[in-house]
Protein backbone atom coordinates (compact mmCIF):
# COMPACT_ATOMS: atom_id res chain seq x y z
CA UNK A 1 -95.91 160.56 24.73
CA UNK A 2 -99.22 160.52 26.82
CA UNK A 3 -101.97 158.77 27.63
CA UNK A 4 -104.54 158.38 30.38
CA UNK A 5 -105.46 155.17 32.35
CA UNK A 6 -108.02 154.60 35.52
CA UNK A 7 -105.91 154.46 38.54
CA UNK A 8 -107.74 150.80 40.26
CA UNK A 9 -107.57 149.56 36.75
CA UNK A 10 -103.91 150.04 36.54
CA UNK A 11 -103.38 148.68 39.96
CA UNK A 12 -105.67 145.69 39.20
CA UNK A 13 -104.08 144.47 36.01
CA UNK A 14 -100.24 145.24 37.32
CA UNK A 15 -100.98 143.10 40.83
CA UNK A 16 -101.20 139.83 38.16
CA UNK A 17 -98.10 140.48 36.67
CA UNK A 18 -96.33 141.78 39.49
CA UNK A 19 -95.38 138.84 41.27
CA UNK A 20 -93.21 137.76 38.18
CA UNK A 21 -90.30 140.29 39.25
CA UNK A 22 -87.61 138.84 41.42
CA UNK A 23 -86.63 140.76 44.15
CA UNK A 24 -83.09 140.36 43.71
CA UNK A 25 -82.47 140.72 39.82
CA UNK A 26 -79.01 140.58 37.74
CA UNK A 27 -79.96 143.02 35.86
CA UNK A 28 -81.53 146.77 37.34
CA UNK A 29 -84.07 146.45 34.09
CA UNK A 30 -86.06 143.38 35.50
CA UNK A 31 -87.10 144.99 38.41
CA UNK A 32 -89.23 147.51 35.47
CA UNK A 33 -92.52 146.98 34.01
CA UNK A 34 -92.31 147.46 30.14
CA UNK A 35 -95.15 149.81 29.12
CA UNK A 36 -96.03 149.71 25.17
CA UNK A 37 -99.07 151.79 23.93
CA UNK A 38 -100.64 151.30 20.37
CA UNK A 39 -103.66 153.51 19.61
CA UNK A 40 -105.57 153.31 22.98
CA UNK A 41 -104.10 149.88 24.07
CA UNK A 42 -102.32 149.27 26.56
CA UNK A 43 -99.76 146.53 26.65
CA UNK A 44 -97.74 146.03 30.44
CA UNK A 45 -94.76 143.40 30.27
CA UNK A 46 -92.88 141.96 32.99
CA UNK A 47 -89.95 138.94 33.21
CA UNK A 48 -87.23 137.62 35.13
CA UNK A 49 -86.08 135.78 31.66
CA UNK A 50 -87.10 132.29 32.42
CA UNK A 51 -91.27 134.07 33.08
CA UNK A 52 -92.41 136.56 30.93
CA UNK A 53 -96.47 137.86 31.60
CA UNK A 54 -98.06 140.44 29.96
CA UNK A 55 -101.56 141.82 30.20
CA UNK A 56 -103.67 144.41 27.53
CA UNK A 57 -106.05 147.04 29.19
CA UNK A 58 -107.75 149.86 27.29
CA UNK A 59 -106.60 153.82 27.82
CA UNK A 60 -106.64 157.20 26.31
CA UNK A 61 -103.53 157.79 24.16
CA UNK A 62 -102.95 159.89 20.72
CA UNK A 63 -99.28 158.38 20.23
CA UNK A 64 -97.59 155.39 20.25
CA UNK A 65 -94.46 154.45 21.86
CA UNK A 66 -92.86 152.63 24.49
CA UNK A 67 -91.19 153.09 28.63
CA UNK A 68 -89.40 151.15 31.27
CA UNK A 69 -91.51 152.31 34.37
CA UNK A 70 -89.58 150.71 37.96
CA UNK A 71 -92.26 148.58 39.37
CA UNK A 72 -92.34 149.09 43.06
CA UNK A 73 -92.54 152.81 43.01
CA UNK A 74 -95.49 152.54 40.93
CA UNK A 75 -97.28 149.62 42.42
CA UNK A 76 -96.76 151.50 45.98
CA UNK A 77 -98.28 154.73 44.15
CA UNK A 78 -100.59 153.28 42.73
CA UNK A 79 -101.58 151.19 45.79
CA UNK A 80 -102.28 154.66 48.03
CA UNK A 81 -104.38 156.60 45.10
CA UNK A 82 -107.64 156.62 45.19
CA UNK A 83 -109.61 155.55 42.14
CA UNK A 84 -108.97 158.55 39.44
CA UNK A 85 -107.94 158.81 36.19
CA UNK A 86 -104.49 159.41 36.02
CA UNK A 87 -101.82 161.36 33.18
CA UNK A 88 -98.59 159.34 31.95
CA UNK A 89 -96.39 162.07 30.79
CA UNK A 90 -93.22 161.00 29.35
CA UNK A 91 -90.44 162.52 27.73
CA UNK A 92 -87.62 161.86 25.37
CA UNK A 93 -85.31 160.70 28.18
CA UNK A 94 -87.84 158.34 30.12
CA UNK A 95 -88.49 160.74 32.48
CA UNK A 96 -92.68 159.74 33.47
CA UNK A 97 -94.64 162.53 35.25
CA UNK A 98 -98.01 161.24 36.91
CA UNK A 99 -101.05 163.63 37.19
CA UNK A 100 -103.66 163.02 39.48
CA UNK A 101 -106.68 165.14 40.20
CA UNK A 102 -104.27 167.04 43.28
CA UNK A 103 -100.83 165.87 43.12
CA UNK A 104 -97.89 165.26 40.81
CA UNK A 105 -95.44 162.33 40.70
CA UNK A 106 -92.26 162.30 39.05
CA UNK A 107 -90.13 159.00 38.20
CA UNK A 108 -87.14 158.03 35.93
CA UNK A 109 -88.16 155.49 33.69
CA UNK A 110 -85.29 153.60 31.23
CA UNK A 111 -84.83 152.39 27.84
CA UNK A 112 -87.42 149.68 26.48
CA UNK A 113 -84.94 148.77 23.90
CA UNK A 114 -82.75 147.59 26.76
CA UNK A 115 -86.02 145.07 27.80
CA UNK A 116 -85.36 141.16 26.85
CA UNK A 117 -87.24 140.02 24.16
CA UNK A 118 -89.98 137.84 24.63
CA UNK A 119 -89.61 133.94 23.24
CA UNK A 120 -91.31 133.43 19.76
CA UNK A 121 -94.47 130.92 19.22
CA UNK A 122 -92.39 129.49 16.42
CA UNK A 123 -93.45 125.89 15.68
CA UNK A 124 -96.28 125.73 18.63
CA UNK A 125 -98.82 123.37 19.24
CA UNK A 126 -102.22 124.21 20.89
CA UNK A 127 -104.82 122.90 22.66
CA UNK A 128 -107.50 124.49 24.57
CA UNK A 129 -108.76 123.91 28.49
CA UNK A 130 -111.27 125.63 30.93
CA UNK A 131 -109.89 127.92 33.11
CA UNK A 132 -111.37 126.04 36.45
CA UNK A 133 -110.28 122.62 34.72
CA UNK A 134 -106.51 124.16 34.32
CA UNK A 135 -106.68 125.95 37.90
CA UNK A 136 -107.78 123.06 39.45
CA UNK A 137 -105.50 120.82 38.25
CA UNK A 138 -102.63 123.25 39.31
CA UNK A 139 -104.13 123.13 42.93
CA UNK A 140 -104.07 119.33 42.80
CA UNK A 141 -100.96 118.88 42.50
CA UNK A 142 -98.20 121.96 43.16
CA UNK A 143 -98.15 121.05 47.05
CA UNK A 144 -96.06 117.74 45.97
CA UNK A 145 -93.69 119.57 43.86
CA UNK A 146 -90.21 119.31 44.90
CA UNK A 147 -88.17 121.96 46.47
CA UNK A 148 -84.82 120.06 45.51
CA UNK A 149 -82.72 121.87 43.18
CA UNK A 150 -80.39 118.79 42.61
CA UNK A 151 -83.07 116.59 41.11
CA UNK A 152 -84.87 119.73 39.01
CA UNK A 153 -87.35 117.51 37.29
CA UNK A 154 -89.16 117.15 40.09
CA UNK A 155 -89.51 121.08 40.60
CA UNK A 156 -92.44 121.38 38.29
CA UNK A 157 -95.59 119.32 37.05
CA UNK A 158 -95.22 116.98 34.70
CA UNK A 159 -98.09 117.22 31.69
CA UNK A 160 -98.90 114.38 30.19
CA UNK A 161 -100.64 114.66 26.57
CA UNK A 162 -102.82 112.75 24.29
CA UNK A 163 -105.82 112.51 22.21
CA UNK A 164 -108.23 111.15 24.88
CA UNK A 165 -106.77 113.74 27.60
CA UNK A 166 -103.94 115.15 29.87
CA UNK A 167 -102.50 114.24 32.74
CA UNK A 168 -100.70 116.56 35.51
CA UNK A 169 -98.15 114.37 37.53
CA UNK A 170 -96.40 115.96 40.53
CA UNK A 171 -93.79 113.90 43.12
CA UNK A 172 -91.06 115.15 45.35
CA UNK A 173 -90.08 111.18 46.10
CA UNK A 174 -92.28 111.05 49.19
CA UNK A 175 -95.40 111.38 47.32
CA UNK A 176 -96.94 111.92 44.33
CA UNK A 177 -100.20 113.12 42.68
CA UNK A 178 -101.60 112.17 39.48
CA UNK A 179 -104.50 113.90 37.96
CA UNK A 180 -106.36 113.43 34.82
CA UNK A 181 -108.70 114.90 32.78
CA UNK A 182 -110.41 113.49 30.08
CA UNK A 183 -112.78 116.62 28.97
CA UNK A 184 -109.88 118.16 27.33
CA UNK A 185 -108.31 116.59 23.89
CA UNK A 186 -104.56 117.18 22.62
CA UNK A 187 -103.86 117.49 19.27
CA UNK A 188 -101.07 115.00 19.31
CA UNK A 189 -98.89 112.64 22.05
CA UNK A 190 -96.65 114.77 23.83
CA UNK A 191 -95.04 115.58 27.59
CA UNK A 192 -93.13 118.58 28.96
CA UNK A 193 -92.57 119.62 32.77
CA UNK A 194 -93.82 123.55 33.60
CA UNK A 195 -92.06 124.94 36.62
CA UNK A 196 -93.55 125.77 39.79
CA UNK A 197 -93.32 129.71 39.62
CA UNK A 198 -95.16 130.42 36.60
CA UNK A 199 -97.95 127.63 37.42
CA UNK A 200 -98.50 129.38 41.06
CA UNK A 201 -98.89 133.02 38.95
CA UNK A 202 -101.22 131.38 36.81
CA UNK A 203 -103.33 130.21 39.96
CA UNK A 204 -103.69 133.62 40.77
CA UNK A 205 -104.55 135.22 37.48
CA UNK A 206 -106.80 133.10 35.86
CA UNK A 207 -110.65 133.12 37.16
CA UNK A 208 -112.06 129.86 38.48
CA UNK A 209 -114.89 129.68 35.42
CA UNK A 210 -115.60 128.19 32.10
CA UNK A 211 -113.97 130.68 30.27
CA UNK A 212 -111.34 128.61 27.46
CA UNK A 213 -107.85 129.02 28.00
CA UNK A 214 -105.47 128.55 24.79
CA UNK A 215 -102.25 126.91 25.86
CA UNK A 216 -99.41 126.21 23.42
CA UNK A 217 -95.83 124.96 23.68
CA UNK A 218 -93.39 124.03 21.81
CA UNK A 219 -89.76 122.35 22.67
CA UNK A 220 -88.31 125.01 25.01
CA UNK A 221 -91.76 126.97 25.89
CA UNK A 222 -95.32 126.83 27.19
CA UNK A 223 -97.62 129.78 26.59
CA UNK A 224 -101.20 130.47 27.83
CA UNK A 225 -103.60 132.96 27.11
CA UNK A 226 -106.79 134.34 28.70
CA UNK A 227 -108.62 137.55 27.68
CA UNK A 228 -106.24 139.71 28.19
CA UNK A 229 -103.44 138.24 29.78
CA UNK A 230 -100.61 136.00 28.37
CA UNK A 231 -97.81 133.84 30.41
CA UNK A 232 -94.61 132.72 28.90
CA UNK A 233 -92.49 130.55 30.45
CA UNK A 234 -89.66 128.29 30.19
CA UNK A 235 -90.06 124.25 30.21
CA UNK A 236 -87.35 122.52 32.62
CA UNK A 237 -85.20 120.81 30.48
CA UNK A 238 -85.18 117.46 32.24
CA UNK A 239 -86.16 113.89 31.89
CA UNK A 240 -89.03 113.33 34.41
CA UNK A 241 -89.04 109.72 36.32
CA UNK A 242 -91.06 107.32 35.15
CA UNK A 243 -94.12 107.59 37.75
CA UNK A 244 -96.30 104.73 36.48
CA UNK A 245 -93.47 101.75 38.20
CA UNK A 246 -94.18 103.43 42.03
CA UNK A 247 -97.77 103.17 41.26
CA UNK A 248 -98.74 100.04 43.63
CA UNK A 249 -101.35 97.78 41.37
CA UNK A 250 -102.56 95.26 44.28
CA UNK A 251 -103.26 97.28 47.63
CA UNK A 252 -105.87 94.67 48.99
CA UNK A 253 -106.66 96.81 52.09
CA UNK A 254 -109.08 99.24 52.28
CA UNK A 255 -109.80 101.96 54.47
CA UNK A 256 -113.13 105.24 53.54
CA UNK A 257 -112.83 107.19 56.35
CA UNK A 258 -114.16 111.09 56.99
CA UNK A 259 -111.78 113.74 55.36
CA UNK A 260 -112.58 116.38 57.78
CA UNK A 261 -112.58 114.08 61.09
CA UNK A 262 -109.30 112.85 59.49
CA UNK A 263 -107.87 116.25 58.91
CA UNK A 264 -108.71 117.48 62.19
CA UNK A 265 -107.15 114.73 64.05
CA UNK A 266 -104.15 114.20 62.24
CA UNK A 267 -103.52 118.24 62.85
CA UNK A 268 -104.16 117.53 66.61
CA UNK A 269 -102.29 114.42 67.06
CA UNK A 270 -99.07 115.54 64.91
CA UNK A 271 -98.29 118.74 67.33
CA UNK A 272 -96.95 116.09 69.51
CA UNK A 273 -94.83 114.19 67.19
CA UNK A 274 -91.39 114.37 66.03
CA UNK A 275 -90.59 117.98 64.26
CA UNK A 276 -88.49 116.70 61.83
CA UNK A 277 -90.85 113.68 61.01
CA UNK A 278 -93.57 114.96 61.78
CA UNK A 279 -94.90 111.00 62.35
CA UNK A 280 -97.95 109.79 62.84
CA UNK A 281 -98.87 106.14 63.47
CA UNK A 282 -101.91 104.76 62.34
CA UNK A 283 -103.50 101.62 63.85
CA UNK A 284 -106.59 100.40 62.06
CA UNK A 285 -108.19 97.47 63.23
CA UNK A 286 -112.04 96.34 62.72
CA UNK A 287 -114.08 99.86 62.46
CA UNK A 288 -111.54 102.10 64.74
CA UNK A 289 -108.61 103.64 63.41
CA UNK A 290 -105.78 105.13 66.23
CA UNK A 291 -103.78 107.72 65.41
CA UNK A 292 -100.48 108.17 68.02
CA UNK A 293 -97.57 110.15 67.86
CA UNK A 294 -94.45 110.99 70.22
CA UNK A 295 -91.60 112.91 70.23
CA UNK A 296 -89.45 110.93 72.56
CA UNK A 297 -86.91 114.05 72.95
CA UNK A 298 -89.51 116.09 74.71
CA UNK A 299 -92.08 113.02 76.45
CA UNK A 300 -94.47 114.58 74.20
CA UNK A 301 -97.26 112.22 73.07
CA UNK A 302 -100.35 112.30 71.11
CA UNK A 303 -103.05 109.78 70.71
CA UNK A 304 -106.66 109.65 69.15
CA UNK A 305 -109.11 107.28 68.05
CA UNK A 306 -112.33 107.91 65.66
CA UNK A 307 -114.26 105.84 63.74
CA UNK A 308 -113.70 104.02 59.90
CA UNK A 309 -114.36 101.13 57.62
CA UNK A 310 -111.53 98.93 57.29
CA UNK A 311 -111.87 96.11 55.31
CA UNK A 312 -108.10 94.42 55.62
CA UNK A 313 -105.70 92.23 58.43
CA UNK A 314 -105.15 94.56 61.74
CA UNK A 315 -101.95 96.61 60.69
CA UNK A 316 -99.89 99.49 61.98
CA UNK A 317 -98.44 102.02 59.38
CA UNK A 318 -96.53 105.48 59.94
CA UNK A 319 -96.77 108.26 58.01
CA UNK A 320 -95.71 111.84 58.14
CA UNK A 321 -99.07 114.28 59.15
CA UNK A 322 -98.27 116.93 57.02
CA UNK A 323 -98.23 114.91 53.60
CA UNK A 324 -101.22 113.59 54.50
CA UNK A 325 -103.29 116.80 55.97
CA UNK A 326 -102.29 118.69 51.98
CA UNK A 327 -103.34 115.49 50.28
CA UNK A 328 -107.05 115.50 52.26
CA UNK A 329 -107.15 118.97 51.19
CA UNK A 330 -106.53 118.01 47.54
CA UNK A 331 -109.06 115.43 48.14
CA UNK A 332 -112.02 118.06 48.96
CA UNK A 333 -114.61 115.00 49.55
CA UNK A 334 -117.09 114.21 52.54
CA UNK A 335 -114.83 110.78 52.79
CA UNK A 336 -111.86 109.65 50.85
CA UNK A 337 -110.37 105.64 50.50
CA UNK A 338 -107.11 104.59 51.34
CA UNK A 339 -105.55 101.60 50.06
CA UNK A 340 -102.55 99.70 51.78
CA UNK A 341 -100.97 96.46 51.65
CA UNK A 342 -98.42 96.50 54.02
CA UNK A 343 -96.32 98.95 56.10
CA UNK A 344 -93.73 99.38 53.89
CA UNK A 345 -95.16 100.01 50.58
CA UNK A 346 -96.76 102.92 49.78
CA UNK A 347 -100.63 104.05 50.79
CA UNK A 348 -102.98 105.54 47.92
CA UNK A 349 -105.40 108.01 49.15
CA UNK A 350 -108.11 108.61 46.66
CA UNK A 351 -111.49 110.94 46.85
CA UNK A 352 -114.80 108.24 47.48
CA UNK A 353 -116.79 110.33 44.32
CA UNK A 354 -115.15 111.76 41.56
CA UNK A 355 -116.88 113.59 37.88
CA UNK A 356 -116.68 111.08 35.31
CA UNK A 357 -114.15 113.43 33.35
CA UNK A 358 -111.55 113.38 35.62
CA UNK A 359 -109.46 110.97 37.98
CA UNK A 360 -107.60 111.95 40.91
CA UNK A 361 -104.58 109.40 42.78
CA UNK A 362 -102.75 110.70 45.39
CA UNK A 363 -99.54 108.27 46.57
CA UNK A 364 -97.58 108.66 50.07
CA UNK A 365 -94.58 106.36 51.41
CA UNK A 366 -94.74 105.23 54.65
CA UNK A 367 -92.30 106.21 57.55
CA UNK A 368 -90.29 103.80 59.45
CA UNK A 369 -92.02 102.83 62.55
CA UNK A 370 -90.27 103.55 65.79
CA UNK A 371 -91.49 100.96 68.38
């Protein structure tokens, strides 16, 4: 079997599938790219069983068949040859010779037959979404995903479906996001929670642009589809907490303040605070909100004041910086509102303008004070 393939092409279309292999498999064959070709098509498949990507790129072929090619040798190849077209030689034991325009490469490939199988579309559903809409709403909210194994249906977004829209929920018990769009209509009720690997490769494979994006699912799978790449991956088989009770209803106080000026003193302030905290207090009183933090281990101490609208009684409420630096970044407004009622319930941080088709909340708990 042989065909011929642009070297940068090849590179290009195997660095968005790439990041799917593991470094540490269970099994030598998932560390291999599965190459199929079909009359000048080119179809490149990689997993780790619960992810399976694929993408489709044209070549130069006479024959059909199919090779196990070992990933890193050939990304690192590929990565240090300049663009040429290159010859796939390979022979009845797997053995693939690469031909450049002055050298020669030789690798063992394995068995494709040995490859897992990909999961079926058997019984899917379908709906379709922009590509910015989905890649957006994948930046909103994977920061708040948890990293805590024990509790795994917190280690993915939760999408919620329904005729007038979807909603992506993320929470890690700290905080939570919840963002909705209404431009996008699902063909029936319906919720499932996508892990945070597969979501993270799709953030960096799908284009930030109108193009439509067909995503499927059914009970145990979600699939997604763009030109000429596809992403399979395995729901998490857990029931995700009902987010709508931690919601607060009646936050009477209200706070717009600058997300930048915000950002940048929160990031100042919280270099002196606790390490393990990472606590910030916030005063707000009249127009002037104070930020302070300490770490009393080290007589290390912070403080900063800036301007803000405050309509509300005086209060002091602790949070921790980082939460609240990733949420202003998810925010990506000249000023954003936060609501409060008092310091022990939780704080909602929403952007001041948002497009009519979609609605972005963003929920943090407070910290303890230490006076």
């Amino acid at each position: 079997m042989k065909f011929i393939v642009s070297s940068s092409a090849l590179l290009k279309h195997l660095q968005q599938i790439n990041g799917v292999i593991n470094s540490n498999t269970v099994l030598p064959i998932l560390e291999d790219f599965l190459f199929e070709i079909e009359k000048n098509k080119l179809t490149v498949v990689a997993t780790d069983l619960e992810t399976v990507m694929k993408i489709h790129m044209e070549i130069e072929a006479r024959d059909s068949g199919r090779v196990c090619i070992p990933a890193k040798i050939l990304m690192d190849s590929l990565k240090n040859i300049a663009d040429q077209p290159l010859t796939f030689n390979i022979d009845k034991n797997f053995g693939v010779e690469i031909t450049s325009d002055n050298g020669k490469y030789k690798v063992m490939g394995e068995n494709p037959d040995n490859f897992p199988k990909e999961p079926a579309t058997d019984d899917a559903t379908s709906f379709t979404i922009t590509s910015s809409a989905f890649v957006t709403a994948i930046n909103k909210a994977l920061f708040a995903v948890s990293n805590d194994d024990l509790r795994p249906a917190m280690t993915g977004v939760y999408f919620e479906l329904d005729k007038k829209g979807i909603t992506f929920v993320a929470t890690d018990a700290h905080r939570l996001v919840r963002y909705r769009r209404t431009d996008v209509s699902c063909p029936k009720t319906d919720n499932f929670i996508v892990p945070k690997k597969p979501l993270n490769l799709l953030k960096a494979a799908l284009p930030n642009n109108e193009d439509e994006l067909k995503v499927s699912y059914n009970s145990n799978h979600l699939f997604v589809e763009h030109d000429g790449t596809q992403l399979v991956c395995r729901l998490i088989d857990a029931r995700f907490p009902d987010y709508k009770v931690v919601i607060p209803t009646d936050n009477p106080y209200k706070m717009t303040v600058g997300r930048t000026d915000f950002q940048g003193a929160l990031r100042r302030v919280s270099v002196f605070s606790n390490k393990s905290t990472n606590q910030v207090a916030l005063s707000i009183s009249g127009s002037e909100l104070q930020l302070a933090a300490q770490d009393v281990d080290f007589s290390f101490e912070g403080n900063e004041r800036m301007a803000c609208q405050y309509d509300g009684d005086d209060m002091q409420i602790a949070f921790n910086a980082k939460f609240l630096i990733e949420m202003l970044n998810a925010a990506e407004t000249t000023e954003v509102n936060m609501e409060l009622s008092t310091p022990t319930k939780a704080g909602i941080i929403k952007p001041t303008e948002q497009d009519k088709s979609e609605d972005l909340l963003m929920l943090v708990m407070p910290l303890m004070l230490n006076n």
